[in-house]
Protein backbone atom coordinates (compact mmCIF):
# COMPACT_ATOMS: atom_id res chain seq x y z
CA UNK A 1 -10.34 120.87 -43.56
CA UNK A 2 -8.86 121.57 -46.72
CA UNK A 3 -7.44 119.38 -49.11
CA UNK A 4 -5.06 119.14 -51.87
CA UNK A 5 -6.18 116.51 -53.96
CA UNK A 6 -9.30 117.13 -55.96
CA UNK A 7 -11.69 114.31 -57.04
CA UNK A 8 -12.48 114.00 -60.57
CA UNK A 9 -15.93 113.02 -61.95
CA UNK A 10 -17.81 110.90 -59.51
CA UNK A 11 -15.04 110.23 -57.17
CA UNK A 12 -15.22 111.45 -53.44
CA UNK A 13 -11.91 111.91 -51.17
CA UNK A 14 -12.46 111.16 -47.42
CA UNK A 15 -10.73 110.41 -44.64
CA UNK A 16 -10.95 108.01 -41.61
CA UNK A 17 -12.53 108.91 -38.24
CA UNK A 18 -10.26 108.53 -35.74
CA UNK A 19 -11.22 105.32 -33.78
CA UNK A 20 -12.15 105.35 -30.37
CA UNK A 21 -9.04 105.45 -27.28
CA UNK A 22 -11.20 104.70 -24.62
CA UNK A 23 -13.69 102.74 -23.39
CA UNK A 24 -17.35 103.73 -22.05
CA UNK A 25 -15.91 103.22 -18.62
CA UNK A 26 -12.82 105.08 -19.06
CA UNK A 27 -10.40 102.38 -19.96
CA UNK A 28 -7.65 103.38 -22.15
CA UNK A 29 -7.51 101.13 -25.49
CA UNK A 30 -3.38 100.94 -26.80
CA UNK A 31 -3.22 101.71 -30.36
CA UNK A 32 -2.31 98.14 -31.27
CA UNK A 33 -5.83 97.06 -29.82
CA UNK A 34 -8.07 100.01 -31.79
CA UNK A 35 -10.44 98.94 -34.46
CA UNK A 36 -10.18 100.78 -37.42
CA UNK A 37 -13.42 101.91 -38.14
CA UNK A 38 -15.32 101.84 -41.35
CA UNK A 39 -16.85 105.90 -41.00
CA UNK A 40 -15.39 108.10 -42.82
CA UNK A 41 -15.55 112.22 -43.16
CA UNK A 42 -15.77 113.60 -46.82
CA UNK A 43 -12.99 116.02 -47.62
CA UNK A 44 -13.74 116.95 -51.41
CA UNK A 45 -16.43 115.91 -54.08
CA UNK A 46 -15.62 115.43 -57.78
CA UNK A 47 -18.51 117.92 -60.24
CA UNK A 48 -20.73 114.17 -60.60
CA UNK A 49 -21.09 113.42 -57.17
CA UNK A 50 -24.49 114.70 -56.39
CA UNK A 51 -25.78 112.50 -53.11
CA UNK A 52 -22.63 113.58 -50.56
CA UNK A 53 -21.01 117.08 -49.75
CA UNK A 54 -17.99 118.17 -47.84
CA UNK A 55 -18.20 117.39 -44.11
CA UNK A 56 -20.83 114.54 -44.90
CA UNK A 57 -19.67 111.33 -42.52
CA UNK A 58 -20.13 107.83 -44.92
CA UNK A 59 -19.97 104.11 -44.29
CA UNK A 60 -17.88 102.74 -46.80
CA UNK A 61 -16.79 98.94 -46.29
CA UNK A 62 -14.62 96.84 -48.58
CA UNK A 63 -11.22 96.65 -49.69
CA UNK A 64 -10.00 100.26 -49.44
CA UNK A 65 -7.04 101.75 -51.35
CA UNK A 66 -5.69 104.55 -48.41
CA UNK A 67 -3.32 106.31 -49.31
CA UNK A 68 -0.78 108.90 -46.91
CA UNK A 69 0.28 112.43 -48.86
CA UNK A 70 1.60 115.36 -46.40
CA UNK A 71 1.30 113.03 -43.51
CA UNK A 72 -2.88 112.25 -43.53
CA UNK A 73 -4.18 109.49 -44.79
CA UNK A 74 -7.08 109.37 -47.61
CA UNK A 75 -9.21 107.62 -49.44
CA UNK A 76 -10.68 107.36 -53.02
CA UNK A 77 -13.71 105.70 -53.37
CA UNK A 78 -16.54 106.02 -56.02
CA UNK A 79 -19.99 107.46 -55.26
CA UNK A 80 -21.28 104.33 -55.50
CA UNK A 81 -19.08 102.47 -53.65
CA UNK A 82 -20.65 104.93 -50.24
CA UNK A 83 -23.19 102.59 -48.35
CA UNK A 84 -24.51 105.02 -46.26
CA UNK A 85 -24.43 108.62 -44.35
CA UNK A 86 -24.31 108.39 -40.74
């Protein structure tokens, strides 16, 4: 995927995996039940961002500041704010 907003310095834009809509055994979860999960898919890298790439998936958990342009939602986040790669 190809995005339109590019990440300056050590900033990384990602966006959230889509959680899950049913269970193990089939169930089907409504939307207002869904977890939002915390793993997210790298979109774009800013030039100091040196430990994720494009199409990495992260573990980023605190407050989060998601924003929606042409209808998909993204996130911000510094480099170091990224806990871990899954």
């Amino acid at each position: 995927m190809s995005t339109p907003i590019k990440p300056l310095g050590d900033r990384v834009v990602a966006t959230r995996e889509k959680a899950a809509e049913r269970t193990a055994s089939g169930l089907f979860i409504p939307e207002s039940a869904q977890e939002k999960t915390a793993i997210f898919t790298v979109e774009a890298v800013g030039k100091e961002v040196k430990t994720v790439k494009p199409g990495d998936r992260i573990l980023y958990n605190g407050y989060t500041s998601e924003f929606k342009y042409n209808g998909v939602d993204y996130l911000i986040i510094k480099e170091e704010d990224i806990l871990a790669t899954v």
